[in-house]
C-alpha atoms as a PDB file:
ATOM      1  CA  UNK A   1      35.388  60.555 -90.273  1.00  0.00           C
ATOM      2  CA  UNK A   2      36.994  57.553 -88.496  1.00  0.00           C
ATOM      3  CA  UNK A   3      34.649  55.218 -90.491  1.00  0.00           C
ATOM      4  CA  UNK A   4      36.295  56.587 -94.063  1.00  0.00           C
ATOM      5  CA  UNK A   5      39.633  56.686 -92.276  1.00  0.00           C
ATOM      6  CA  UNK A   6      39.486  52.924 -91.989  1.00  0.00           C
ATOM      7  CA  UNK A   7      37.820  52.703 -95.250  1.00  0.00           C
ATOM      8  CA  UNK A   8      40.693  54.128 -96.853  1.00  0.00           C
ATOM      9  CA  UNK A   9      43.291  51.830 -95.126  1.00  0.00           C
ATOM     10  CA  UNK A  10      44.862  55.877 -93.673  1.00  0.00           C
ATOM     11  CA  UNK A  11      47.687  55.908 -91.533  1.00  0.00           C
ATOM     12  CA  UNK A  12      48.247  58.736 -89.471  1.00  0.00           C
ATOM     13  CA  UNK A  13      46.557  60.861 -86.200  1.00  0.00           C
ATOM     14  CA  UNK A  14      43.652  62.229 -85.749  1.00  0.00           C
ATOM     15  CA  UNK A  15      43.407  65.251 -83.089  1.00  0.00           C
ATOM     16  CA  UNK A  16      40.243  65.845 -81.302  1.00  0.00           C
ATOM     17  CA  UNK A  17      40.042  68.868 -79.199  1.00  0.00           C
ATOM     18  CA  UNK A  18      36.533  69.192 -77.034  1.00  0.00           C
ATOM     19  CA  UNK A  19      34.869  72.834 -77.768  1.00  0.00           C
ATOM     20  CA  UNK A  20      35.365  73.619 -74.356  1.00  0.00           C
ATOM     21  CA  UNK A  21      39.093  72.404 -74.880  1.00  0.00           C
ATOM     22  CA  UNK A  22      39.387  70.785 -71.717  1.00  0.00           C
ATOM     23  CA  UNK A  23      39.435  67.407 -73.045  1.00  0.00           C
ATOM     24  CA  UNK A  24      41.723  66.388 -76.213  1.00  0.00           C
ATOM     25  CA  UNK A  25      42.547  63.080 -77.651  1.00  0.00           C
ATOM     26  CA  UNK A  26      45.212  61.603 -80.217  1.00  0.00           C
ATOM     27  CA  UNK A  27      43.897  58.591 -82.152  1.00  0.00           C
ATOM     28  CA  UNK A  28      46.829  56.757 -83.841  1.00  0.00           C
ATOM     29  CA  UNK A  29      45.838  55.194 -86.977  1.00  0.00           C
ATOM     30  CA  UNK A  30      48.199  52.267 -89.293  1.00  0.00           C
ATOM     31  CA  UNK A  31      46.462  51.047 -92.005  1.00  0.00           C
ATOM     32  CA  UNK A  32      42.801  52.050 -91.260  1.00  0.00           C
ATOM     33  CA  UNK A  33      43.652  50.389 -87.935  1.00  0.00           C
ATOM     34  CA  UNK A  34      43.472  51.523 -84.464  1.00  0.00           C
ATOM     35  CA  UNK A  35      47.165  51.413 -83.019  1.00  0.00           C
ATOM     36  CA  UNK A  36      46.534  53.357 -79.624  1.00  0.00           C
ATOM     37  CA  UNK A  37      44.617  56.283 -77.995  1.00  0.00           C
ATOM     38  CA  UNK A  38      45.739  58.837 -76.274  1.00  0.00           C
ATOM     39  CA  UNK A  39      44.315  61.879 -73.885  1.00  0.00           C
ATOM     40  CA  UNK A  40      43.997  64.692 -71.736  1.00  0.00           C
ATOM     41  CA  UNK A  41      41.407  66.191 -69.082  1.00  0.00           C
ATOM     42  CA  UNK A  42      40.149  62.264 -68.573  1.00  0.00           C
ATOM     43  CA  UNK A  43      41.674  61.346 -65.196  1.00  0.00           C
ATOM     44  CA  UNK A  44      39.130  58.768 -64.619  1.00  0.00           C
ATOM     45  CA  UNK A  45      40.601  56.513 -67.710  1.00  0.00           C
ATOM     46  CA  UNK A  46      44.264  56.629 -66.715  1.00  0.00           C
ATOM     47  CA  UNK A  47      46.231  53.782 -67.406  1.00  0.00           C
ATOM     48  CA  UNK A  48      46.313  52.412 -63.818  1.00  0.00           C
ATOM     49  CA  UNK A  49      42.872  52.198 -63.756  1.00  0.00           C
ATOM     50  CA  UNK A  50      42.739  49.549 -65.896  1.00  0.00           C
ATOM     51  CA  UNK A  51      46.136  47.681 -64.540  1.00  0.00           C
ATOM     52  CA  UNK A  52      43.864  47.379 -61.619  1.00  0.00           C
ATOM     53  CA  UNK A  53      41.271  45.813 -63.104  1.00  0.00           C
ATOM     54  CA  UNK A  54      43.538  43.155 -64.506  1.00  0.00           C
ATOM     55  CA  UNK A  55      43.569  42.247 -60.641  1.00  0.00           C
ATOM     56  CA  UNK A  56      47.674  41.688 -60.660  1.00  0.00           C
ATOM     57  CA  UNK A  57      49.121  44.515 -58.570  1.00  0.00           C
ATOM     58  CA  UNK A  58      47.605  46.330 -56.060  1.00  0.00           C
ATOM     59  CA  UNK A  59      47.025  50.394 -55.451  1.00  0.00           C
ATOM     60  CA  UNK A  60      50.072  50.325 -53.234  1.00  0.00           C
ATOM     61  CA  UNK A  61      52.377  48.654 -55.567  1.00  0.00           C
ATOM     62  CA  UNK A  62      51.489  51.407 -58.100  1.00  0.00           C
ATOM     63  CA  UNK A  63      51.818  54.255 -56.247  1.00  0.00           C
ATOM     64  CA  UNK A  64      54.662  52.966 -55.177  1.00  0.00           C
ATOM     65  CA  UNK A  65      56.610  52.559 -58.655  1.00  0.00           C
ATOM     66  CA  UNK A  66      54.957  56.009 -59.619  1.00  0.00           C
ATOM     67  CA  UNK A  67      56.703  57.704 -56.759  1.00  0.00           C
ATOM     68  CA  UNK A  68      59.788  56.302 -57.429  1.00  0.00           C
ATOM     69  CA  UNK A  69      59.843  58.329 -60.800  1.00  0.00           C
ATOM     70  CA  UNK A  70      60.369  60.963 -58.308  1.00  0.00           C
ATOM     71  CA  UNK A  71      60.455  64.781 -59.135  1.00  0.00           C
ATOM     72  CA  UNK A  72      61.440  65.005 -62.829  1.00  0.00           C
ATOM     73  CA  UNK A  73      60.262  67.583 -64.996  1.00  0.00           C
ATOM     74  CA  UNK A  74      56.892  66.998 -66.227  1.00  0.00           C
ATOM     75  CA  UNK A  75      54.740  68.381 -69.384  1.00  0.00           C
ATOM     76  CA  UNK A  76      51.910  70.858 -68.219  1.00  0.00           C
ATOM     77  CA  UNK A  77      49.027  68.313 -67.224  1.00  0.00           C
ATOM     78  CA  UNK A  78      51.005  65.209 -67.412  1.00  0.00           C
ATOM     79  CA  UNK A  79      50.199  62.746 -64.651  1.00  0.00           C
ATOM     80  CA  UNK A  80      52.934  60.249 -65.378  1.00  0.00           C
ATOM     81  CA  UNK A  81      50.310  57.983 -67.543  1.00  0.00           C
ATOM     82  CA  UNK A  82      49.843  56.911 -70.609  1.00  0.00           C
ATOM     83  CA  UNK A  83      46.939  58.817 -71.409  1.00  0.00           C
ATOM     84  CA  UNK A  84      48.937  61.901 -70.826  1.00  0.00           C
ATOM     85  CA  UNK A  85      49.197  62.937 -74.802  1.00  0.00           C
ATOM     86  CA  UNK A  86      52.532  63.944 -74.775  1.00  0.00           C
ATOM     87  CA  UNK A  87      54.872  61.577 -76.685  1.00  0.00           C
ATOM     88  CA  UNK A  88      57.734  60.377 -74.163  1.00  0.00           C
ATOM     89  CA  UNK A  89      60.041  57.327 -74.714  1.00  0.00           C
ATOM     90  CA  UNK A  90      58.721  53.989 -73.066  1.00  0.00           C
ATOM     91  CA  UNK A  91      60.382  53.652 -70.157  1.00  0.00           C
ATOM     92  CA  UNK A  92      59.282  56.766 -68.956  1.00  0.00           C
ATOM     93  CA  UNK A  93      55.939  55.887 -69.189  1.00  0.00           C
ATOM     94  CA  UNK A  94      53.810  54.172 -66.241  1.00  0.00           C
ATOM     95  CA  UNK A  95      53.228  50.878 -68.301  1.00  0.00           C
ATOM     96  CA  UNK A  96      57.324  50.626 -68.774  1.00  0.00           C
ATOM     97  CA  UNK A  97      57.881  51.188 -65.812  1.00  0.00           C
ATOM     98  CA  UNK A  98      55.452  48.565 -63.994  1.00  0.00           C
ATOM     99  CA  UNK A  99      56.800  46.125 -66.547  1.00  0.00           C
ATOM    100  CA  UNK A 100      60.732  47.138 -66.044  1.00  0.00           C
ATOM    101  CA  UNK A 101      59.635  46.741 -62.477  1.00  0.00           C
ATOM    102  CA  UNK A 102      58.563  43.257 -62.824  1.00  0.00           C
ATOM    103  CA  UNK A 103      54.813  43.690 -61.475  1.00  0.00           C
ATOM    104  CA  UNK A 104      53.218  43.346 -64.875  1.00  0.00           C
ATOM    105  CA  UNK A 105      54.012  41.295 -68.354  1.00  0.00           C
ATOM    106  CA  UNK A 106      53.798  42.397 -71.852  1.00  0.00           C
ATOM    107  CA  UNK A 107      51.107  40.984 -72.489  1.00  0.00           C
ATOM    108  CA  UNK A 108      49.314  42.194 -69.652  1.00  0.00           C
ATOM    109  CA  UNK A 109      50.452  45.745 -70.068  1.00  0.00           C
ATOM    110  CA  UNK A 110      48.740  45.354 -74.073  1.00  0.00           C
ATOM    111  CA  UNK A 111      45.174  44.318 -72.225  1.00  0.00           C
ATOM    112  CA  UNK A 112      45.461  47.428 -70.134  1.00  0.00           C
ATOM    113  CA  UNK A 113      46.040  49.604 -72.949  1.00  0.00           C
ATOM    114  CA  UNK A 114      43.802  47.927 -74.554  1.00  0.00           C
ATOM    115  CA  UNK A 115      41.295  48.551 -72.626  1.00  0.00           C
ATOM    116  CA  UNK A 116      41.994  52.278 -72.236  1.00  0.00           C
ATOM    117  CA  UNK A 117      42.058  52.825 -75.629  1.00  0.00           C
ATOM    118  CA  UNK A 118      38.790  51.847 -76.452  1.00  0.00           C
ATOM    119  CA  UNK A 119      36.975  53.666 -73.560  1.00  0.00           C
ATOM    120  CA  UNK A 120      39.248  56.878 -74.745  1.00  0.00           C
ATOM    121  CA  UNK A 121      37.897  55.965 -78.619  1.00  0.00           C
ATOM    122  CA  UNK A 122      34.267  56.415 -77.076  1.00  0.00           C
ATOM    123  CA  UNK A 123      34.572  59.013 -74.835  1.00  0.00           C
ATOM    124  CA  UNK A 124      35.406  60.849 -78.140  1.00  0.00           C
ATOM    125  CA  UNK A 125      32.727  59.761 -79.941  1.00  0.00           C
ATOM    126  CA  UNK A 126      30.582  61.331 -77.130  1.00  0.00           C
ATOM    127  CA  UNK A 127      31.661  64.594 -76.965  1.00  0.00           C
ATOM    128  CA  UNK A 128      28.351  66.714 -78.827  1.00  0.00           C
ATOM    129  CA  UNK A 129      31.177  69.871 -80.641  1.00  0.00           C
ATOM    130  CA  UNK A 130      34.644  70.589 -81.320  1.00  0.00           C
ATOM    131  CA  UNK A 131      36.992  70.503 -83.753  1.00  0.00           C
ATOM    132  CA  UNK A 132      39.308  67.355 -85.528  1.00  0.00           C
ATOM    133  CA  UNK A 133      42.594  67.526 -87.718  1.00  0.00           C
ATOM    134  CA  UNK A 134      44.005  64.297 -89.466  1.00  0.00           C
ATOM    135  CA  UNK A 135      47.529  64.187 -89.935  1.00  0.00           C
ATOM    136  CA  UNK A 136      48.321  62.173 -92.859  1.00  0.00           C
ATOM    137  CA  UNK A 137      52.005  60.831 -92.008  1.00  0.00           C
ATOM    138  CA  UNK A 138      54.360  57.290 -91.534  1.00  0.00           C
ATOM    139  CA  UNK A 139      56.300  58.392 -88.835  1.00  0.00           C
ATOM    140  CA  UNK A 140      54.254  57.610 -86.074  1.00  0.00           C
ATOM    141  CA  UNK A 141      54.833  58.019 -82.309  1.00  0.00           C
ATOM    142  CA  UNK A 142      57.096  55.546 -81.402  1.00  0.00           C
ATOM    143  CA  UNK A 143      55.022  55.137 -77.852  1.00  0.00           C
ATOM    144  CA  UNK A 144      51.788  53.971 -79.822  1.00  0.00           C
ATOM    145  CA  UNK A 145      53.173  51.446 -82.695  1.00  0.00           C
ATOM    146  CA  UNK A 146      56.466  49.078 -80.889  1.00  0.00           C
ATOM    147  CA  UNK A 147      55.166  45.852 -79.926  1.00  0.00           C
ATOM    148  CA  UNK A 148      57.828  45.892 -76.930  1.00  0.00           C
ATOM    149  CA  UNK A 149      55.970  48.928 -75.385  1.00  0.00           C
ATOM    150  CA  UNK A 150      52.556  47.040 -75.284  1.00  0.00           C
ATOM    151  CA  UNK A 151      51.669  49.302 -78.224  1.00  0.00           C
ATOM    152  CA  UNK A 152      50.630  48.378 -82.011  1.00  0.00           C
ATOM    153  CA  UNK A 153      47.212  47.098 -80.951  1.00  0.00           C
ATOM    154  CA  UNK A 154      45.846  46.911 -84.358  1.00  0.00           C
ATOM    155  CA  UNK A 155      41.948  47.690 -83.198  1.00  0.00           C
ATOM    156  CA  UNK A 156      39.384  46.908 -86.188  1.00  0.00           C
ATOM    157  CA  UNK A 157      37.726  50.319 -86.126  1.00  0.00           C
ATOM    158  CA  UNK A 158      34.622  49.034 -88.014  1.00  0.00           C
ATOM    159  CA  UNK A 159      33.898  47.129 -85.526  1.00  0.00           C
ATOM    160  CA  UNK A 160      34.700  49.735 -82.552  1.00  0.00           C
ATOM    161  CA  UNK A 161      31.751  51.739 -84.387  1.00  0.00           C
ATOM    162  CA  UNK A 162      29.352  49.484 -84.219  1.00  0.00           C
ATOM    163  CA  UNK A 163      29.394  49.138 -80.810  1.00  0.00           C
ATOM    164  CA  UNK A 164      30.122  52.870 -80.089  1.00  0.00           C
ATOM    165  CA  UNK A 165      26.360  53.214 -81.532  1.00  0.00           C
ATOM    166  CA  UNK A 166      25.263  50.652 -79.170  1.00  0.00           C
ATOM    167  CA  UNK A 167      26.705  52.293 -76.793  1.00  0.00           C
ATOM    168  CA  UNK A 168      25.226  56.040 -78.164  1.00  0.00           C
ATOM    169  CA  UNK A 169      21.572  54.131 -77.103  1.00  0.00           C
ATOM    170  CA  UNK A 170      22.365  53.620 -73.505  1.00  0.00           C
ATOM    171  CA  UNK A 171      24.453  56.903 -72.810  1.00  0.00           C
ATOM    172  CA  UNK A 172      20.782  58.419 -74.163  1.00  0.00           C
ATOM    173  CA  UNK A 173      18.801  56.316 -71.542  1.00  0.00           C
ATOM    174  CA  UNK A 174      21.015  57.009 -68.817  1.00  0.00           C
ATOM    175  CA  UNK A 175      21.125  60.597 -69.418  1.00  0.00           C
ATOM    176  CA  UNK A 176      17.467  60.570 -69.766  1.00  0.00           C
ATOM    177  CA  UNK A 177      16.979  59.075 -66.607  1.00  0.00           C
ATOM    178  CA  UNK A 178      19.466  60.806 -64.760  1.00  0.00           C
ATOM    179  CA  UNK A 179      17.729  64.344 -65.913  1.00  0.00           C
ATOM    180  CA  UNK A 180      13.978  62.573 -65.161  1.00  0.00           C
ATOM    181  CA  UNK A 181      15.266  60.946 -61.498  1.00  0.00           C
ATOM    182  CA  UNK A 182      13.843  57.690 -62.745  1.00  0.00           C
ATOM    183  CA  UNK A 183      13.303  54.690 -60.882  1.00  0.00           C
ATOM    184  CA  UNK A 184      13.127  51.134 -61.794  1.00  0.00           C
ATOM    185  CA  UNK A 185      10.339  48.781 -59.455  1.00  0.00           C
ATOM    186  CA  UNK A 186      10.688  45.152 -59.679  1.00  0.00           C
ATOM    187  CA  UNK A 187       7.926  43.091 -60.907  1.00  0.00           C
ATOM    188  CA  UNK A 188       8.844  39.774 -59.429  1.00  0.00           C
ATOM    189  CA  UNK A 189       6.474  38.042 -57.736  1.00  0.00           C
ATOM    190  CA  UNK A 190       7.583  37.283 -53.928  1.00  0.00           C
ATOM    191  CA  UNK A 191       7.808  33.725 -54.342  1.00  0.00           C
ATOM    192  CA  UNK A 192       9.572  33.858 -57.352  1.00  0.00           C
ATOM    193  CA  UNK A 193      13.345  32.589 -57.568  1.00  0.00           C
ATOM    194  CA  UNK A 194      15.905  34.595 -59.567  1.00  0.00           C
ATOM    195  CA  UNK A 195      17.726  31.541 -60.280  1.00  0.00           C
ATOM    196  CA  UNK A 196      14.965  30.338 -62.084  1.00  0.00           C
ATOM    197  CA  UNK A 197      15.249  32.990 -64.448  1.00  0.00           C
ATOM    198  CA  UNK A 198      18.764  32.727 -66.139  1.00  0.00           C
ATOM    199  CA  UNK A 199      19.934  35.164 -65.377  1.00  0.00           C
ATOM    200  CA  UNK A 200      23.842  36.650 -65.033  1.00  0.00           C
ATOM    201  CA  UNK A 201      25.293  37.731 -61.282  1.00  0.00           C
ATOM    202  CA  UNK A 202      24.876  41.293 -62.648  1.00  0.00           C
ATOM    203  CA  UNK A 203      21.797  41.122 -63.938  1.00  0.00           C
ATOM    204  CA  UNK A 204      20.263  39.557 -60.561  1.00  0.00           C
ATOM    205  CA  UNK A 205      22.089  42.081 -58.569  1.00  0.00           C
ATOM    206  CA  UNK A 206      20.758  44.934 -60.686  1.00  0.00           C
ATOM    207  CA  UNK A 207      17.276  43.735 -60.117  1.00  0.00           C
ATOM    208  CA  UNK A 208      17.236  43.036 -56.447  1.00  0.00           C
ATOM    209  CA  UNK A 209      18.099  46.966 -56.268  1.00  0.00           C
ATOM    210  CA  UNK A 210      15.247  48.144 -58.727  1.00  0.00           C
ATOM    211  CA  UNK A 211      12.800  48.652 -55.142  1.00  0.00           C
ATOM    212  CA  UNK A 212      11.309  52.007 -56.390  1.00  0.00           C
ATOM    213  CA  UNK A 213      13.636  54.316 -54.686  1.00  0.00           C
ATOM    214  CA  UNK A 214      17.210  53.739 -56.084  1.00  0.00           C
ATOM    215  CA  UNK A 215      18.006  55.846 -58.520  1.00  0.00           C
ATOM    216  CA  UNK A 216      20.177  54.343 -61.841  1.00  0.00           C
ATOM    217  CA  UNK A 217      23.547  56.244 -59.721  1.00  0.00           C
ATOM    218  CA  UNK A 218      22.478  54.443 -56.770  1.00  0.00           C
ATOM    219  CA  UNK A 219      22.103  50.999 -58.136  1.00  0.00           C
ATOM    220  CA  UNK A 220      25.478  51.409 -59.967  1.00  0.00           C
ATOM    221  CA  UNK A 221      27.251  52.106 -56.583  1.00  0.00           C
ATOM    222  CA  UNK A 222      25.756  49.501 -54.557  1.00  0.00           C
ATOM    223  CA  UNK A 223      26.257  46.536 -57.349  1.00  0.00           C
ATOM    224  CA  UNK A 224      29.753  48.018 -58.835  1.00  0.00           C
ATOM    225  CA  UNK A 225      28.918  48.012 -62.037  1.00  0.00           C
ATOM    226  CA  UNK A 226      29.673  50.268 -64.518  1.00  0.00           C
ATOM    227  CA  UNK A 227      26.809  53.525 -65.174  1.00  0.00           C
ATOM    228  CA  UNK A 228      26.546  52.404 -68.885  1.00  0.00           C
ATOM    229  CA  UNK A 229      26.708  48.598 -67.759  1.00  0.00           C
ATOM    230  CA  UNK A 230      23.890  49.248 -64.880  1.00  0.00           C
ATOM    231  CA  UNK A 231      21.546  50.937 -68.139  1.00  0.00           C
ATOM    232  CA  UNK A 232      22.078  48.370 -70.514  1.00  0.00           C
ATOM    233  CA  UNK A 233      20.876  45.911 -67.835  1.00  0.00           C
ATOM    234  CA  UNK A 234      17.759  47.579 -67.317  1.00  0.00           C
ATOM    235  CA  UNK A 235      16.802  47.839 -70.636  1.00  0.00           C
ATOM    236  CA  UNK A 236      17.126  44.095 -71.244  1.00  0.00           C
ATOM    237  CA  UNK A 237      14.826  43.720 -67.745  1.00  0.00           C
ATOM    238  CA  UNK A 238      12.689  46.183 -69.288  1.00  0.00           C
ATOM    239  CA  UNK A 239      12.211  43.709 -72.362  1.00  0.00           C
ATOM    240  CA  UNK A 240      11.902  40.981 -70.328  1.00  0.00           C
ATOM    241  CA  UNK A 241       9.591  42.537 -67.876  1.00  0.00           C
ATOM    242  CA  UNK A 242      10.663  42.034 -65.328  1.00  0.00           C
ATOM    243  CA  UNK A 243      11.046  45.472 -64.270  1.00  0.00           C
ATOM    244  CA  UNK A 244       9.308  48.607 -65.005  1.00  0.00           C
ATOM    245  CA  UNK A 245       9.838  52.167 -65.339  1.00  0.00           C
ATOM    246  CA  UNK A 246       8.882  54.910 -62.739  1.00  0.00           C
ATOM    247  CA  UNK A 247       8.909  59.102 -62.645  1.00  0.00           C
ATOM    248  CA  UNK A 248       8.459  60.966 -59.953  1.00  0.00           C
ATOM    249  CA  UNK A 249       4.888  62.029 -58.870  1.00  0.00           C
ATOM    250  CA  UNK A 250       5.050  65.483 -60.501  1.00  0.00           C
ATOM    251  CA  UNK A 251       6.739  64.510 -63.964  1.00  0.00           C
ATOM    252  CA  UNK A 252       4.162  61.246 -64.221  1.00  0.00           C
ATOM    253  CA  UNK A 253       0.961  63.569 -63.783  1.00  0.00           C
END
C-alpha cells in the first residue's frame, strides 16, 4: 500500500491500527512523500528519545521543560510527545517547547523527528495483522507539514522500503534466535589481532562478546547497540567467519 501511495504521488494519511489495537500510527503523506509519523502504545520511540541521542541536552534538562508544562488537560494516552497522535498546535508539543526553550535548534529538532519517524514507519511495517484506512485529503495536520515546527520532512518512501525489507531479514534472525537461545562462539585464533581485521568499533565489540554463552540480548546490553544493529553484525561475522552459530545441547541433537 505505501509503495503505490508513493507511486501515485497521494497526499493524505494513512491510519494503521494493530489487531490487538494497542498500537496505532498516522503516516502523513504530501506528494507520495513521507512528511511525518505519528503514534500510540510505542513509549520506547518518544520524541525525547531521540533528542537524546543528538547528545545536546541532557535527561534533566528535559524533564525539566516537560514539567514545566505542568498539569494541563491532556488527551487519553498522551505523554506530552510528539508521537502522541493527537494533533495539538506546536508549541504545545515537546519539540516546541525544547526549541522555545532555547535547548535545541530547528534544525536539530527536524533530525530528531527525523529519526522517530522512520523507526515509527518500521515498527508499522512489522506489525503481522490489523487494519489501514487512507484518507485522501490537502488539509493536512498543521503539526506534520510547517517547516517552523521541524515538520515537512519530505522522506523518499521508495527508499524507506527498501531498507524496511532489509530490515524484515534481521528482525527474522533475531527472532529466530531469541526463540532458539542461540549463541554466537568466536573463531579467532588467540593470537590473532582484531585490528588487523578492519573492522568497525561495533563490530569488534560485538565479537569480543560472541564467547559461547551470551545470548544476542546479552551482547546488545553489554556493547549498547541496538537488538537489530547487534543481528545485522553477526550475520556479516557469520559471512566472514569469523564467528559461528551455536544451539543449545538439546535443540542441536
Amino acid at each position: 500500500m505505501l509503495s503505490l501511495l508513493a507511486r501515485q504521488c497521494q497526499t493524505g494519511i494513512l491510519r494503521v491500527v494493530a489487531a490487538s489495537a494497542e498500537r496505532q500510527f498516522e503516516l502523513v503523506l504530501r506528494g507520495g512523500q513521507l512528511e511525518q509519523a505519528v503514534a500510540l502504545g510505542l513509549p520506547s520511540l518518544r520524541l525525547g528519545r531521540f533528542v537524546l541521542e543528538l547528545e545536546t541536552l541532557r535527561q534533566p534538562e528535559l524533564d525539566a521543560v516537560d514539567a514545566a508544562r505542568g498539569k494541563r488537560a491532556r488527551p487519553t494516552g498522551e505523554d506530552g510527545e510528539e508521537q502522541t497522535g493527537v494533533p495539538m498546535d506546536a508549541d504545545q508539543l515537546l519539540g516546541g517547547r525544547l526549541v522555545a526553550a532555547g535547548l535545541l535548534s530547528r534544525d536539530e529538532l527536524r533530525q530528531a523527528l527525523q529519526r522517530q519517524t522512520i523507526e515509527l514507519l518500521y515498527e508499522a511495517l512489522r506489525l503481522p495483522s490489523g487494519r489501514f484506512t487512507f484518507i485522501r485529503t490537502r488539509e493536512l495536520p498543521r503539526w506534520a507539514v510547517e517547516p517552523d515546527s521541524g515538520a515537512a520532512l519530505g522522506l523518499d518512501l521508495e527508499a524507506l522500503l527498501l531498507e524496511g525489507a532489509r530490515r524484515a531479514d534481521g528482525w527474522y534472525q533475531l527472532d529466530l534466535d531469541t526463540t532458539e537461545g542461540a549463541v554466537y562462539v568466536s573463531t579467532l585464533a588467540p593470537d590473532q589481532e582484531l585490528r588487523q581485521l578492519g573492522l568497525s568499533q561495533g563490530e569488534c565489540a560485538v565479537l569480543l562478546l560472541c564467547n559461547g554463552r551470551n545470548s544476542v540480548g546479552e551482547i546488545a546490553k553489554q556493547s549498547r547497540l541496538a537488538l537489530l544493529d547487534v543481528s545485522r553484525t553477526l550475520g556479516r561475522l557469520l559471512s566472514l567467519r569469523l564467528c559461528r552459530r551455536r544451539l543449545p545441547v538439546v535443540l542441536a541433537s
